[in-house]
C-alpha atoms as a PDB file:
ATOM      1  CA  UNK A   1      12.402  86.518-191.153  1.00  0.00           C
ATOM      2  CA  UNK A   2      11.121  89.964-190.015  1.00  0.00           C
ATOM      3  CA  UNK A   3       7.627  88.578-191.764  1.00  0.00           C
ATOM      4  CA  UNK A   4       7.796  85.769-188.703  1.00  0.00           C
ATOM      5  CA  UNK A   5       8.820  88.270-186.704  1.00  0.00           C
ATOM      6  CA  UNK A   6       5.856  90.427-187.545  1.00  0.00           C
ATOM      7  CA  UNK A   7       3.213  88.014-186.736  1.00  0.00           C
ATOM      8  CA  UNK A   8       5.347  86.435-183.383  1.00  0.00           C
ATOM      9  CA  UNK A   9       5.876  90.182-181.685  1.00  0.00           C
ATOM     10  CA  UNK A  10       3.516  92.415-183.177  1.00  0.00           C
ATOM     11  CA  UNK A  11       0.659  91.126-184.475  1.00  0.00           C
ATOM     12  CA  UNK A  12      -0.567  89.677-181.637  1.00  0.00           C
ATOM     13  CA  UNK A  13      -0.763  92.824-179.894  1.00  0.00           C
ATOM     14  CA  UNK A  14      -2.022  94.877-182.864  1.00  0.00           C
ATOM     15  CA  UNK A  15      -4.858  92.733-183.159  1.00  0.00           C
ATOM     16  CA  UNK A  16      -5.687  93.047-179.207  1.00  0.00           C
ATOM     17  CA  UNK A  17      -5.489  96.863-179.478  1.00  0.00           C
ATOM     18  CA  UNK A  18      -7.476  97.430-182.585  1.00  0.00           C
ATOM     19  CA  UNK A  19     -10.650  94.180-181.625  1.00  0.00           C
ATOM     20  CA  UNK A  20     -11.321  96.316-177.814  1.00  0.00           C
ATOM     21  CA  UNK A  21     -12.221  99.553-179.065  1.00  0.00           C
ATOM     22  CA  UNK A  22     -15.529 100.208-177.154  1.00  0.00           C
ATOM     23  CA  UNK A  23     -17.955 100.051-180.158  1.00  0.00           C
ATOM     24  CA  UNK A  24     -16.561  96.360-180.584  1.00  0.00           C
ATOM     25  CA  UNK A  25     -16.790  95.670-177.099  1.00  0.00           C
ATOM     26  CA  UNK A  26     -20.291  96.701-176.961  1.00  0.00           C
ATOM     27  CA  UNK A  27     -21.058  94.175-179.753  1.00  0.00           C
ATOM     28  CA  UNK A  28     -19.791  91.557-177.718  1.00  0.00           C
ATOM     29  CA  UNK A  29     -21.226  92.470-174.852  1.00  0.00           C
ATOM     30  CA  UNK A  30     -24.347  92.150-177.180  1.00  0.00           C
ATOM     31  CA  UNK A  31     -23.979  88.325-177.809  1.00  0.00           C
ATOM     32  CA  UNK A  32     -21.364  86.537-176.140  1.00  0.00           C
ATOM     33  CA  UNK A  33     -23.776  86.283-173.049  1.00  0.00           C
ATOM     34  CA  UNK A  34     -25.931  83.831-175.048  1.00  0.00           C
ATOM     35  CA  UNK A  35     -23.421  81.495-175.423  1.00  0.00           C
ATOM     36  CA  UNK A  36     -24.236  77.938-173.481  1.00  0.00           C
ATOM     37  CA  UNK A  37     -24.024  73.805-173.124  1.00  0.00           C
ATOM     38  CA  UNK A  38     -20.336  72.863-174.768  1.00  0.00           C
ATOM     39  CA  UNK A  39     -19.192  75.879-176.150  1.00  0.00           C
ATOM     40  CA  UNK A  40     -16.380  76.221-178.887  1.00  0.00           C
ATOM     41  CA  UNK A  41     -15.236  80.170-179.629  1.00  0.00           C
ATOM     42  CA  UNK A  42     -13.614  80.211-183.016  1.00  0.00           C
ATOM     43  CA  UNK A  43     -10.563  82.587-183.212  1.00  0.00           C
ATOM     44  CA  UNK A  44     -10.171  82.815-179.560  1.00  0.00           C
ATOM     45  CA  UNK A  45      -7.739  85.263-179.861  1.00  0.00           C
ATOM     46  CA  UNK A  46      -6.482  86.865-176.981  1.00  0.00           C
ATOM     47  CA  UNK A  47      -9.756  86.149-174.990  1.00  0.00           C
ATOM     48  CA  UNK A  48     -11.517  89.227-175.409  1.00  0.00           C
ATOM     49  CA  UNK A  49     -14.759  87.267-174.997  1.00  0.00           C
ATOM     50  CA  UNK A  50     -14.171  85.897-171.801  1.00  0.00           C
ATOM     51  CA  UNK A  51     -15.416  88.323-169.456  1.00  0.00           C
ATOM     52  CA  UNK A  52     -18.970  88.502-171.301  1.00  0.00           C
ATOM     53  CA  UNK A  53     -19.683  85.129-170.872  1.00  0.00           C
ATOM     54  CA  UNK A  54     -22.376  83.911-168.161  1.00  0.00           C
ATOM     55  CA  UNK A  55     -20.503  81.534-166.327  1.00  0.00           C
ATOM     56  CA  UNK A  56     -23.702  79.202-165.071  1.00  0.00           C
ATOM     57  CA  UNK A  57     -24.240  78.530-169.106  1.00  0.00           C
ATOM     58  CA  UNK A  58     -21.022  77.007-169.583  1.00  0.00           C
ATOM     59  CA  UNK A  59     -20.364  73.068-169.508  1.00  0.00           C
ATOM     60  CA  UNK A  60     -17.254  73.125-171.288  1.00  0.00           C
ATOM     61  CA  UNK A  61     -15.834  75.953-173.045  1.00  0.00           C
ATOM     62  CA  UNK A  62     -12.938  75.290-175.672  1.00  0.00           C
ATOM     63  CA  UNK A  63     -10.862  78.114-177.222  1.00  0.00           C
ATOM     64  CA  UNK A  64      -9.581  77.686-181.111  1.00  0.00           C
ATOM     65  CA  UNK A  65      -6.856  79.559-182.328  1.00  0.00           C
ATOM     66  CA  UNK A  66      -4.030  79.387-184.537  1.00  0.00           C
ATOM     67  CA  UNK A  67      -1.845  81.451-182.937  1.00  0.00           C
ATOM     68  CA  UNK A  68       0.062  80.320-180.171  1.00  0.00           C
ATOM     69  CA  UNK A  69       1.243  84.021-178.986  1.00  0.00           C
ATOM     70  CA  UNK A  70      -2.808  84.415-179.024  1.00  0.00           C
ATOM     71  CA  UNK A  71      -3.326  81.589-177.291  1.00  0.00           C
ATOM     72  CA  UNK A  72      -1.042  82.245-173.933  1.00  0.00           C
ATOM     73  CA  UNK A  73      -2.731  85.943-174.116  1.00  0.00           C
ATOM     74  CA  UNK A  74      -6.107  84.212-173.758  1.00  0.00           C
ATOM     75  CA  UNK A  75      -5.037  81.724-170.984  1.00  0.00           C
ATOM     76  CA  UNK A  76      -4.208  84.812-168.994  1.00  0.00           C
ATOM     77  CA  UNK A  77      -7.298  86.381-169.447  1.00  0.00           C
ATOM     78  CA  UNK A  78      -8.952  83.052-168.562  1.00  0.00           C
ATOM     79  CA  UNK A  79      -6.841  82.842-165.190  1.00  0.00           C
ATOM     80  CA  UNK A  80      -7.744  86.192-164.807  1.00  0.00           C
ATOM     81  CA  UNK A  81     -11.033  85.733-165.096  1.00  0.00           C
ATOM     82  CA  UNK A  82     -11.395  83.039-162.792  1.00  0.00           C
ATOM     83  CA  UNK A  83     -12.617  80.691-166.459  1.00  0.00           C
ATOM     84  CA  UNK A  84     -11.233  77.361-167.612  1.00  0.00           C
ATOM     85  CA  UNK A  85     -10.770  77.232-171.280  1.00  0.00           C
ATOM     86  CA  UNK A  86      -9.143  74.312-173.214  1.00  0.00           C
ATOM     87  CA  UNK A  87      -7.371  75.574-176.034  1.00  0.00           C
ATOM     88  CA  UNK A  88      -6.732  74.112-179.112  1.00  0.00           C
ATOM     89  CA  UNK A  89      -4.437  75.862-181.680  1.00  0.00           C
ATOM     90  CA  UNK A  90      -5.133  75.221-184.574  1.00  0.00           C
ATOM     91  CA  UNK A  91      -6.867  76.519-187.962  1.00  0.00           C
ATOM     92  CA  UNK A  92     -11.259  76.254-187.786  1.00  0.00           C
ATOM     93  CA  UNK A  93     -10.931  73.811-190.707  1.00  0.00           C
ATOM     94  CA  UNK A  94      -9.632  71.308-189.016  1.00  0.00           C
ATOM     95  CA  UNK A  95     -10.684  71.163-185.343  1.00  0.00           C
ATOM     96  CA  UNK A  96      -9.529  68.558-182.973  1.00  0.00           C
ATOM     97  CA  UNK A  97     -13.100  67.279-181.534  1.00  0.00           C
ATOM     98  CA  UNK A  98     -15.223  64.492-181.764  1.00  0.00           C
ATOM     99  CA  UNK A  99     -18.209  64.962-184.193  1.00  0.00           C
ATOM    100  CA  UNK A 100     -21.997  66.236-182.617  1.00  0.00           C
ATOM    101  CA  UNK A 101     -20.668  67.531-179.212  1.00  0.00           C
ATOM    102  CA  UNK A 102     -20.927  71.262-179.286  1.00  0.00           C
ATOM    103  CA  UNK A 103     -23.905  72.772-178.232  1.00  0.00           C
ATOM    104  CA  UNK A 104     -23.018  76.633-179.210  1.00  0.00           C
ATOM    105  CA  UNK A 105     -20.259  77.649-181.766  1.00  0.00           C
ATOM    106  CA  UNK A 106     -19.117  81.364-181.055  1.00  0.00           C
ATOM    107  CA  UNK A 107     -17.378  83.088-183.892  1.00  0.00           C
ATOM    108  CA  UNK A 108     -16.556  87.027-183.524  1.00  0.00           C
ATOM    109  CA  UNK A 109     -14.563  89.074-185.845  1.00  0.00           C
ATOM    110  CA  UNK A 110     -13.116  85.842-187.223  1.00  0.00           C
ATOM    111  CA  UNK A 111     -14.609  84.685-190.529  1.00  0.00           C
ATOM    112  CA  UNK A 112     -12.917  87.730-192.021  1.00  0.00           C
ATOM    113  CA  UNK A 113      -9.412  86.177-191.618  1.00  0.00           C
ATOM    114  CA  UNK A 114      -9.862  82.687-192.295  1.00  0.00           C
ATOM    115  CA  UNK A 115      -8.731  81.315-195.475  1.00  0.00           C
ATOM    116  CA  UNK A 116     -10.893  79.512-196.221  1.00  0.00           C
ATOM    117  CA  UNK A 117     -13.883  80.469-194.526  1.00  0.00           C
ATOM    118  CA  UNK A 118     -16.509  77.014-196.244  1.00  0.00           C
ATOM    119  CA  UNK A 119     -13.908  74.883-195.386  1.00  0.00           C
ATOM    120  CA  UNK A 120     -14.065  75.715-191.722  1.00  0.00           C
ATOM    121  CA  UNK A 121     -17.635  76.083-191.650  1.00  0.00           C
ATOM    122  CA  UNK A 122     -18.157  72.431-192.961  1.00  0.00           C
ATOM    123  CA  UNK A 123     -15.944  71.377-190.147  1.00  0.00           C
ATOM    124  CA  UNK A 124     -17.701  73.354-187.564  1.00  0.00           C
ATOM    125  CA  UNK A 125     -21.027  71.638-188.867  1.00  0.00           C
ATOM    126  CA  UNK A 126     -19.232  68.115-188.395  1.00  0.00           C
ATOM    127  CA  UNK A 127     -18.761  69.300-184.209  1.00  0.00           C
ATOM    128  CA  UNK A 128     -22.070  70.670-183.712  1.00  0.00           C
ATOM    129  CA  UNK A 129     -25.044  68.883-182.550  1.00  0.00           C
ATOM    130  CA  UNK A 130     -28.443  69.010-184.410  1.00  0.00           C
ATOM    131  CA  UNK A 131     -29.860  71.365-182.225  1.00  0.00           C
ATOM    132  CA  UNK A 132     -27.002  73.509-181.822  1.00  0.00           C
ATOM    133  CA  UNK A 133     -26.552  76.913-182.970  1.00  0.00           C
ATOM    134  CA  UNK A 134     -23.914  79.329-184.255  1.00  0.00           C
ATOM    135  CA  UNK A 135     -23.403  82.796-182.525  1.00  0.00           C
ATOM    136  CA  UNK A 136     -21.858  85.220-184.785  1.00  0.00           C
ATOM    137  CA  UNK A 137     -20.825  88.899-185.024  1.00  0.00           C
ATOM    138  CA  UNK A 138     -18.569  90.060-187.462  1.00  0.00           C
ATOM    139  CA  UNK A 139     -17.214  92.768-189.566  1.00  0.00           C
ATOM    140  CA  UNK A 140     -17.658  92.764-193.541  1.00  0.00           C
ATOM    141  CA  UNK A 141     -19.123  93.860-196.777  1.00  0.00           C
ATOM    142  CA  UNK A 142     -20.673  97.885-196.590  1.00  0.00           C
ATOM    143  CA  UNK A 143     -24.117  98.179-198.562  1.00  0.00           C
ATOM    144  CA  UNK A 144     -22.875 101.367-199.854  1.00  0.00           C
ATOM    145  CA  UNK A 145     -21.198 101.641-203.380  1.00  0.00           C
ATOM    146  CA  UNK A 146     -18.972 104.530-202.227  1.00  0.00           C
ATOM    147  CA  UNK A 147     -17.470 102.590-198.820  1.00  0.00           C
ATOM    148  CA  UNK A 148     -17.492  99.245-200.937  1.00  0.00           C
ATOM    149  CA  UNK A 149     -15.076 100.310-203.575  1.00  0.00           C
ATOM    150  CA  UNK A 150     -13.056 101.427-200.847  1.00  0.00           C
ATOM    151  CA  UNK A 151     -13.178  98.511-199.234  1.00  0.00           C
ATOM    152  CA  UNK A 152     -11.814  96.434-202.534  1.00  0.00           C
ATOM    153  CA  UNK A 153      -9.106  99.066-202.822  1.00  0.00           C
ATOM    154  CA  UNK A 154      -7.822  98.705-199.586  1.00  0.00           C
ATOM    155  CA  UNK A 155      -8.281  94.972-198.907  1.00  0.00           C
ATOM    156  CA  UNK A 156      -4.892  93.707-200.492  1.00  0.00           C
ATOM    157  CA  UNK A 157      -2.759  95.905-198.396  1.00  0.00           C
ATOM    158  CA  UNK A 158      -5.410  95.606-195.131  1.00  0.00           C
ATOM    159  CA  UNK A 159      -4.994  91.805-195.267  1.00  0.00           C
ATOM    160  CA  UNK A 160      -1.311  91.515-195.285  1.00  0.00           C
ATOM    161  CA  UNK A 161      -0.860  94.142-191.837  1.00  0.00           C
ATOM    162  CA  UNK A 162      -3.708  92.711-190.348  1.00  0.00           C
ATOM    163  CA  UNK A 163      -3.065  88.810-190.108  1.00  0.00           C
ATOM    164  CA  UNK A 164      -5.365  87.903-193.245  1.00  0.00           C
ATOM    165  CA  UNK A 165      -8.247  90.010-192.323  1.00  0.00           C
ATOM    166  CA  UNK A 166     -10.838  90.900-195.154  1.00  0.00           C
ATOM    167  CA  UNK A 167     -13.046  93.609-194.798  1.00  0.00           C
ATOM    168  CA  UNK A 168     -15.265  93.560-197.599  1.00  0.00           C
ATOM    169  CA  UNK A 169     -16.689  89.935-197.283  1.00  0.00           C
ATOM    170  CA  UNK A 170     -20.496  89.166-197.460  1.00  0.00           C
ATOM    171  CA  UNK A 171     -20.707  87.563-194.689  1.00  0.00           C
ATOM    172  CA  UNK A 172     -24.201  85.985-195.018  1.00  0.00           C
ATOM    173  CA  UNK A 173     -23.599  84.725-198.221  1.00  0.00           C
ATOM    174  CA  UNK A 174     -20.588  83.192-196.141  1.00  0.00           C
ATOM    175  CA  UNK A 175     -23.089  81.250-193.908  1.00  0.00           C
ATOM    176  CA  UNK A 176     -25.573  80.622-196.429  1.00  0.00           C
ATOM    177  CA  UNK A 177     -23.214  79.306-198.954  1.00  0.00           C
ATOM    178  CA  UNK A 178     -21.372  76.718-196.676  1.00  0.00           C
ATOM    179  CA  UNK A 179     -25.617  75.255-196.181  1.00  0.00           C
ATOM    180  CA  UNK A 180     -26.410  77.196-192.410  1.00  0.00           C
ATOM    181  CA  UNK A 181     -29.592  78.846-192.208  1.00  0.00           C
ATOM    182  CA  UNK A 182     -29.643  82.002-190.531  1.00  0.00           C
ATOM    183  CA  UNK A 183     -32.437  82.544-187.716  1.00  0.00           C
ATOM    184  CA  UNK A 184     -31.545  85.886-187.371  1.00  0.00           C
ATOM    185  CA  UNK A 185     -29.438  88.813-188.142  1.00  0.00           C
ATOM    186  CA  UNK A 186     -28.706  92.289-187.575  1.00  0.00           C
ATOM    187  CA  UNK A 187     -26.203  94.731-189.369  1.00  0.00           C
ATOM    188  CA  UNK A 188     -25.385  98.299-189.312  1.00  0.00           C
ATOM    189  CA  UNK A 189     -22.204 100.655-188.808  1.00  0.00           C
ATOM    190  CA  UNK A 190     -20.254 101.029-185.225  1.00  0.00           C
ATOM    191  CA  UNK A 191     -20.578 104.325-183.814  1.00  0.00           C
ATOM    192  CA  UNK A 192     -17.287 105.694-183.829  1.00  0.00           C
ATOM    193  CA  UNK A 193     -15.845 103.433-186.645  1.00  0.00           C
ATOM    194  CA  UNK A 194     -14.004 103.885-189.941  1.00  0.00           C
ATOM    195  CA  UNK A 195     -16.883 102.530-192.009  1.00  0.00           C
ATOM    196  CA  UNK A 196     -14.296 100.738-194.041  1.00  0.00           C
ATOM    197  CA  UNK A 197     -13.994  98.564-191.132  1.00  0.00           C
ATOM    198  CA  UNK A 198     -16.806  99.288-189.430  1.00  0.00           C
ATOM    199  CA  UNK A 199     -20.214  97.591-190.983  1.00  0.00           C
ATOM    200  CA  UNK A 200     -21.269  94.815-188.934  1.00  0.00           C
ATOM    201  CA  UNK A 201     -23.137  91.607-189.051  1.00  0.00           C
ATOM    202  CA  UNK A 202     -24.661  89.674-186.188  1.00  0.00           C
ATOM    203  CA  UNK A 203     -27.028  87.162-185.210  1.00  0.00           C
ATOM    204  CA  UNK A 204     -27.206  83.308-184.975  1.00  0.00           C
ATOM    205  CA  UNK A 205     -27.635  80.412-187.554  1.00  0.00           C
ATOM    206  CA  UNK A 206     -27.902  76.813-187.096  1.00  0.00           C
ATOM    207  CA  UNK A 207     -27.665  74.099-189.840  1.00  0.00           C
END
């Protein structure tokens, strides 16, 4: 009960607070712009994105979450921004879409809470077109020993206040593993960032 509770009332706006700090921001600021064609953002959340999209890319822009208390936060922001997003809540490994009819597949901050991360990848491959490309940027895995073995120490505890988040997954291996090839990619510490939490990964991939 106050687990359900937790997740309904609080969660929702825990994970708001602590995904717009400005370093983060600035990260998506970095590649949400590039999104384009069909577009399908995986873990929507509260629509954080929205504003750093270029509105002349979009065809159609669909919103996956599996939060519904997410979900109503991001259709705000979308009225609020003027943006019409269909949402679809549900979990990435099973996404309601026909196959081959996304053209860019945005995923920020997201692969570190799925469950099953290949799972939802495969089906992600299933909706994208052959030409299409995935945008990601997320948190994971420090190259240093000394932040690492924090990381492991703190990841049991981390992931059951913070809706299933991880924040010590290799996150390339993650793409590589589920058979994406990654065209590019960029990593390095936030400014102004725990480094527990702080090491990011960006860049695109395609399959």
């Amino acid at each position: 009960m106050i687990k359900k509770a937790y997740e309904k009332y609080v969660l929702p706006k825990l994970l708001d607070v602590c995904c717009s700090t400005k370093p983060v921001s600035y990260q998506r600021a970095k590649v949400v712009p590039n999104a384009s064609g069909n577009i399908l953002e995986i873990g929507i959340g509260s629509g954080l994105n929205l504003p750093y999209y270029s509105k002349s890319k979009i065809t159609k822009l669909y919103g996956l979450d599996p939060s519904e208390e997410l979900c109503e936060m991001a259709n705000k922001n979308a009225s609020k921004h003027s943006m019409d997003v269909e949402m679809l809540i549900s979990g990435a490994e099973e996404i309601e879409l026909p196959s081959r009819t996304i053209d860019t597949v945005l995923i920020t901050y997201t692969l570190c809470s799925i469950p099953s991360p290949n799972d939802a990848l495969q089906e992600i491959k299933r909706v994208m077109k052959d030409d299409a490309i995935i945008i990601f940027c997320e948190h994971g895995k420090a190259p240093d020993e000394n932040i690492l073995k924090w990381q492991n120490r703190i990841n049991p505890l981390w992931g059951k206040i913070a809706g299933g988040c991880n924040i010590n997954r290799d996150i390339p291996n993650i793409i590589n593993s589920a058979g994406l090839k990654i065209n590019n990619l960029e990593q390095m510490y936030l400014p102004s960032t725990p480094k527990i939490v702080g090491y990011n990964y960006w860049g695109t991939a395609s399959s």
